[in-house]
PDB file of N, CA and C in Angstrom:
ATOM      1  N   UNK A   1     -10.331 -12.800   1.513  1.00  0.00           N
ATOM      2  CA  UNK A   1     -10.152 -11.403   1.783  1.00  0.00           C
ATOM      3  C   UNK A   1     -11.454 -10.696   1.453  1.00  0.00           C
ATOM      4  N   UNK A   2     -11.954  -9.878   2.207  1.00  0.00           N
ATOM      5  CA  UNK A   2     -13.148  -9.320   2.441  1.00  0.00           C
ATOM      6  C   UNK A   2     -12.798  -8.063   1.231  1.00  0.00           C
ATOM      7  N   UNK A   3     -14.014  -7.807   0.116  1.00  0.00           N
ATOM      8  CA  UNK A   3     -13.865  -7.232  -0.765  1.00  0.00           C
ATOM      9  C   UNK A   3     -13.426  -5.522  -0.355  1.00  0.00           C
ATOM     10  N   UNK A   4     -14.067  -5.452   0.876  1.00  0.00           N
ATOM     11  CA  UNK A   4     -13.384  -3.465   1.704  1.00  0.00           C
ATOM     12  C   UNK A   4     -12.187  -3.359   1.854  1.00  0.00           C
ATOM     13  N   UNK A   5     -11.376  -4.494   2.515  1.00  0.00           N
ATOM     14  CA  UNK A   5     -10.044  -4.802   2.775  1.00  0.00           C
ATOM     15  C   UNK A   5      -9.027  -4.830   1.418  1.00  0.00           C
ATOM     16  N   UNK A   6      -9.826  -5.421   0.281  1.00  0.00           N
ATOM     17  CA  UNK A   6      -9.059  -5.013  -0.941  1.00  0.00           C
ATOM     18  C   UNK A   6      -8.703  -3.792  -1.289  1.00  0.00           C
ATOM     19  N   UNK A   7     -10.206  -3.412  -1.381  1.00  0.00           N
ATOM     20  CA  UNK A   7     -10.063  -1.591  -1.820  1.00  0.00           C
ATOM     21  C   UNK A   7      -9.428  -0.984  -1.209  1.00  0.00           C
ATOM     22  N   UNK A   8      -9.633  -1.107   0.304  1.00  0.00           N
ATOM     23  CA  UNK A   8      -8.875  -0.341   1.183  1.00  0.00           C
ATOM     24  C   UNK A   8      -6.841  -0.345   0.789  1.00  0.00           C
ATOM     25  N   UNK A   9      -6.919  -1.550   0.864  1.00  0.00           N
ATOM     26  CA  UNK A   9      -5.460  -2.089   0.403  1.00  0.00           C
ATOM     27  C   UNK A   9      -4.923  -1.271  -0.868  1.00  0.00           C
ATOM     28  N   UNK A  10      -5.488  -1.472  -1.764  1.00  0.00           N
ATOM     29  CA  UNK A  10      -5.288  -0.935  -3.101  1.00  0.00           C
ATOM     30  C   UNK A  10      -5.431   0.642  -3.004  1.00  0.00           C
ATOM     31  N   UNK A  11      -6.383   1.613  -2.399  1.00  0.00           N
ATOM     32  CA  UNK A  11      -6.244   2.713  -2.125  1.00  0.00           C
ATOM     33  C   UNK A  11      -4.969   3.186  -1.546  1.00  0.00           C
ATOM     34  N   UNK A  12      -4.798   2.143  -0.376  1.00  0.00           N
ATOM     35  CA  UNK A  12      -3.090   2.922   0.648  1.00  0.00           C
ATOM     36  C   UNK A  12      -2.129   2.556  -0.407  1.00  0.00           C
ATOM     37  N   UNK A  13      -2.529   1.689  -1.753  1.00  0.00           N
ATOM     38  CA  UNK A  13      -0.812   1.487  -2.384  1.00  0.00           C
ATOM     39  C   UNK A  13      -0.951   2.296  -3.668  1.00  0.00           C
ATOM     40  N   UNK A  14      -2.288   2.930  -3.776  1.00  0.00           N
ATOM     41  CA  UNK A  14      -2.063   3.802  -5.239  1.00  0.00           C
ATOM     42  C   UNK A  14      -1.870   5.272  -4.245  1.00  0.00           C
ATOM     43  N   UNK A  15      -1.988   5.618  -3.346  1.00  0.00           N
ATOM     44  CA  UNK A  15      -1.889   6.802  -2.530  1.00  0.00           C
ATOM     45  C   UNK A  15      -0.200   6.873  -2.150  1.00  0.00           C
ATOM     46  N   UNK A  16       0.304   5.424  -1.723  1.00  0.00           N
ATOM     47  CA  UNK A  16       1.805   5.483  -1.515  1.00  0.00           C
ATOM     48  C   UNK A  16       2.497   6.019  -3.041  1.00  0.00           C
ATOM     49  N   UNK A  17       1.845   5.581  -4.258  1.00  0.00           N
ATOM     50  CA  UNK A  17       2.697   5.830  -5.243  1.00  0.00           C
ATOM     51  C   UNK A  17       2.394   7.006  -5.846  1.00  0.00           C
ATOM     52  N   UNK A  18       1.398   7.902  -5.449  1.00  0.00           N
ATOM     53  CA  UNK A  18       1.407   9.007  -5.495  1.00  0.00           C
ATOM     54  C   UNK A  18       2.208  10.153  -4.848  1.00  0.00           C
ATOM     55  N   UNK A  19       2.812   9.616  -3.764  1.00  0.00           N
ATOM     56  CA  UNK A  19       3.381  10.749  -2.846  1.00  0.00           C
ATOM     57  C   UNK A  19       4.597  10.108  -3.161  1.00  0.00           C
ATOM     58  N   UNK A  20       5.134   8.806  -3.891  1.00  0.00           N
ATOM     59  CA  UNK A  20       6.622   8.749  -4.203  1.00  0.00           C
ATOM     60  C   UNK A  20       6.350   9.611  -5.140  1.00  0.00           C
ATOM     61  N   UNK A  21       5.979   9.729  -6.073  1.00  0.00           N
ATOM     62  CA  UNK A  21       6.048  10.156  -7.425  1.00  0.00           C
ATOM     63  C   UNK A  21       6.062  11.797  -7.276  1.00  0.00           C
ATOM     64  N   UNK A  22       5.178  12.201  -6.597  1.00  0.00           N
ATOM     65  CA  UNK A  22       5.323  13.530  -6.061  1.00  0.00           C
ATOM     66  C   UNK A  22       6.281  13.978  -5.155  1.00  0.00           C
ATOM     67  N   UNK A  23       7.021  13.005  -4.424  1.00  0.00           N
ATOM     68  CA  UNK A  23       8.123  13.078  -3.833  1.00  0.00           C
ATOM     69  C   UNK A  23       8.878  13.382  -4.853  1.00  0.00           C
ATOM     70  N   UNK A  24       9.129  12.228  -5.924  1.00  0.00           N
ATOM     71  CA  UNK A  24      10.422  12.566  -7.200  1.00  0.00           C
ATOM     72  C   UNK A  24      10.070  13.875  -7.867  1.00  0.00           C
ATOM     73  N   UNK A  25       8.547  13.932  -7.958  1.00  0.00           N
ATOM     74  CA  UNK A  25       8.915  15.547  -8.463  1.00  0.00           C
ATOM     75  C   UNK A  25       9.098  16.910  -8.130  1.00  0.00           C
ATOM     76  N   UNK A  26       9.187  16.934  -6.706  1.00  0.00           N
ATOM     77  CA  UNK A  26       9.071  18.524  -6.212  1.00  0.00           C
ATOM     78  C   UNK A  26      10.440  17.970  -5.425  1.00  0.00           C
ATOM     79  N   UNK A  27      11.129  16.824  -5.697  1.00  0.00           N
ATOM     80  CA  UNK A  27      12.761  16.713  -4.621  1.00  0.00           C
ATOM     81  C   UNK A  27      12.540  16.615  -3.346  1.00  0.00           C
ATOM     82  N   UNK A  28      11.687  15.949  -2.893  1.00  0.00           N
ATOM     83  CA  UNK A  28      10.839  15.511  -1.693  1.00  0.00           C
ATOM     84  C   UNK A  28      11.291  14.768  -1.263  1.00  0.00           C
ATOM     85  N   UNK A  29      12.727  14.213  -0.735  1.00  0.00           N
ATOM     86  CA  UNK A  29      12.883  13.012  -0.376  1.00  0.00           C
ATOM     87  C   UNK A  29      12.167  12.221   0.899  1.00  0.00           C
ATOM     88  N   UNK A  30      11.568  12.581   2.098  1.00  0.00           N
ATOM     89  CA  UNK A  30      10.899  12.888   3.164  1.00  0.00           C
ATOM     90  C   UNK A  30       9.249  11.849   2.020  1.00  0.00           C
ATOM     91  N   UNK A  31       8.878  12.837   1.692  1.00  0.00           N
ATOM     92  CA  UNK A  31       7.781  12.296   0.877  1.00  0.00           C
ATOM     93  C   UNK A  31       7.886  11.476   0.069  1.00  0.00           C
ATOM     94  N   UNK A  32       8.651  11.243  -0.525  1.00  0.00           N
ATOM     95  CA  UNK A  32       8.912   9.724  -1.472  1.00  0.00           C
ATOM     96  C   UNK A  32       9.363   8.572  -0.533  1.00  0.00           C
ATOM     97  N   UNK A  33      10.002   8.738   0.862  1.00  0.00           N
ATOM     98  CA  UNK A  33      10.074   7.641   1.493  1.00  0.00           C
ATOM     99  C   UNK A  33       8.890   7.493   2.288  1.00  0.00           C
ATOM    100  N   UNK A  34       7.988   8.622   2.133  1.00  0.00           N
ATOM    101  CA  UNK A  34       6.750   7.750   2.914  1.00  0.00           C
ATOM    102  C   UNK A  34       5.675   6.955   1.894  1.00  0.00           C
ATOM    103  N   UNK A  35       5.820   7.405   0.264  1.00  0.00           N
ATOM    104  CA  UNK A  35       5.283   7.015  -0.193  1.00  0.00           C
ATOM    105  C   UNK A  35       5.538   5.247  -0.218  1.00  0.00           C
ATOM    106  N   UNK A  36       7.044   5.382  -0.201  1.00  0.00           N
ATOM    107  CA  UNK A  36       7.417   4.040  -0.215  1.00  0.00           C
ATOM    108  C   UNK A  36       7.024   3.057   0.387  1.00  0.00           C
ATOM    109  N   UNK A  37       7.215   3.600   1.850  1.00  0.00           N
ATOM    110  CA  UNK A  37       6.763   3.204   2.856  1.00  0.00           C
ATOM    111  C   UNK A  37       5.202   2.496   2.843  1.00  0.00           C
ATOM    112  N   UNK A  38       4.510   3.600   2.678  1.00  0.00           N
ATOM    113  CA  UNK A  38       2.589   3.206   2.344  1.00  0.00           C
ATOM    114  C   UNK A  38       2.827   1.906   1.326  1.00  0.00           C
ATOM    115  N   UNK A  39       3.354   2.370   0.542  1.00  0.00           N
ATOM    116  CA  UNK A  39       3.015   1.020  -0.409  1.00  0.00           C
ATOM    117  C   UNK A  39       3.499  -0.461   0.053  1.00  0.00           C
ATOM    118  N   UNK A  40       4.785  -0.546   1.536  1.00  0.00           N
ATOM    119  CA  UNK A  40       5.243  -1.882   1.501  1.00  0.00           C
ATOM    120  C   UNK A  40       4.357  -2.179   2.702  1.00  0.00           C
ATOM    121  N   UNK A  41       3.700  -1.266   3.082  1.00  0.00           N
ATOM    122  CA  UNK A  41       2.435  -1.708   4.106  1.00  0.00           C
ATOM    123  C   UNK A  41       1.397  -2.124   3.696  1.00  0.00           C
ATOM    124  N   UNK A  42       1.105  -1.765   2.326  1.00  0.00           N
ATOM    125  CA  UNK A  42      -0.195  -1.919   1.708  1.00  0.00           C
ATOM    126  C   UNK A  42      -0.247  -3.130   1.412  1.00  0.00           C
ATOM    127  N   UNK A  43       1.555  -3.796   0.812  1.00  0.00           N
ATOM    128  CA  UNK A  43       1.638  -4.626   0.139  1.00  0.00           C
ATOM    129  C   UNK A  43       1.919  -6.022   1.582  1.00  0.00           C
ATOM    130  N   UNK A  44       2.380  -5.722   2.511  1.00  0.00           N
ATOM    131  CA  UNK A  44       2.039  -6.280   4.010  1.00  0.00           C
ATOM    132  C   UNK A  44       0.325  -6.799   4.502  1.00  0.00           C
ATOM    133  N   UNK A  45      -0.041  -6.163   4.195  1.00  0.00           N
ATOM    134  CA  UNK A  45      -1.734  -6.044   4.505  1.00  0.00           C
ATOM    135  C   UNK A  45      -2.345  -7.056   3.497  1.00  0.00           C
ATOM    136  N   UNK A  46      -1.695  -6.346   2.503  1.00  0.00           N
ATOM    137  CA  UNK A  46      -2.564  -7.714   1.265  1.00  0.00           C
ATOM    138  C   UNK A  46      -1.985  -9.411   1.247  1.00  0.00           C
ATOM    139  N   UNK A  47      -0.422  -9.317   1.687  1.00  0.00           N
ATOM    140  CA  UNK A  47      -0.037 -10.701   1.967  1.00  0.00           C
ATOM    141  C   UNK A  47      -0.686 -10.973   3.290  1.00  0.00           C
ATOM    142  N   UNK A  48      -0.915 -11.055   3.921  1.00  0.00           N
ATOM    143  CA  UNK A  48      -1.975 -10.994   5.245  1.00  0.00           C
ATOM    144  C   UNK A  48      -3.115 -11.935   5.295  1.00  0.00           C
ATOM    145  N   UNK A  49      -3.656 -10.918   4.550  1.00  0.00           N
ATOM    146  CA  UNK A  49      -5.723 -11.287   4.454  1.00  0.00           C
ATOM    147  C   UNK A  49      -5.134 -12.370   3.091  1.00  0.00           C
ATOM    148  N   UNK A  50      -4.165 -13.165   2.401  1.00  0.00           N
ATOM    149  CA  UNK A  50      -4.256 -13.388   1.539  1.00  0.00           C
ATOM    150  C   UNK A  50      -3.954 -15.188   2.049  1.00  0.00           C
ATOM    151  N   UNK A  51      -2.974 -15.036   3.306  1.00  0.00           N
ATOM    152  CA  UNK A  51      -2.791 -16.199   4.125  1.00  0.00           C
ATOM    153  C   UNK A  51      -3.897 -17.026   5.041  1.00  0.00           C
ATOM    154  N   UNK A  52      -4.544 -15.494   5.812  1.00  0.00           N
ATOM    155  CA  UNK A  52      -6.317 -16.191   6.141  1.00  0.00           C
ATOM    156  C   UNK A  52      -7.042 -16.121   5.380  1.00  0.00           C
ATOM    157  N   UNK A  53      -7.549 -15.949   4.137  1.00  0.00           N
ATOM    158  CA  UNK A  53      -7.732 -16.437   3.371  1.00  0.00           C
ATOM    159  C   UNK A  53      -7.615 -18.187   3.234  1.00  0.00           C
ATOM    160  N   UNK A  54      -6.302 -18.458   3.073  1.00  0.00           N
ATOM    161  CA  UNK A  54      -6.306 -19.778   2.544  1.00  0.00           C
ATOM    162  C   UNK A  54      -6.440 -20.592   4.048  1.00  0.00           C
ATOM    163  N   UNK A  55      -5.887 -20.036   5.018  1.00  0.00           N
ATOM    164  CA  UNK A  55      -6.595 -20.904   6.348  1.00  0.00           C
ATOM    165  C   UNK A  55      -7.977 -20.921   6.208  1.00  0.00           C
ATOM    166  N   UNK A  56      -8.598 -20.382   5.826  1.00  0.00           N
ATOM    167  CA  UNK A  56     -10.353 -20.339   6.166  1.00  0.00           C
ATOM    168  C   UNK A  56     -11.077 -21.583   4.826  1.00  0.00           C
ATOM    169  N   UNK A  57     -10.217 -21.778   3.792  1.00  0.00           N
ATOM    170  CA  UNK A  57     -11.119 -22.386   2.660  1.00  0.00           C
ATOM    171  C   UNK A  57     -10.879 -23.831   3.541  1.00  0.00           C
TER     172      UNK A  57
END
């Protein structure tokens, strides 16, 4: 996994758990399911590059 693709990764899943969390606090439900959302994509993306990865060694 290409070290941009990490960050990148890790940015969309600390950004998803920001807008749950800000979802739970202003009663956002709309916004806490997108936060959710970001994060099981983020966490999609990183199982990913984590499979080519091991095809490539």
């Amino acid at each position: 996994m290409a070290f941009d693709d990490k960050v990148d990764n890790k940015a969309e899943e600390l950004g998803g758990k920001v807008k749950e969390g800000v979802g739970k606090a202003t009663d956002d439900e709309r916004l806490e399911a997108e936060g959710k959302t970001d994060q099981k994509a983020s966490n999609l993306k990183q199982a990913g590059e984590k499979i080519k990865d091991v095809f490539r060694s």
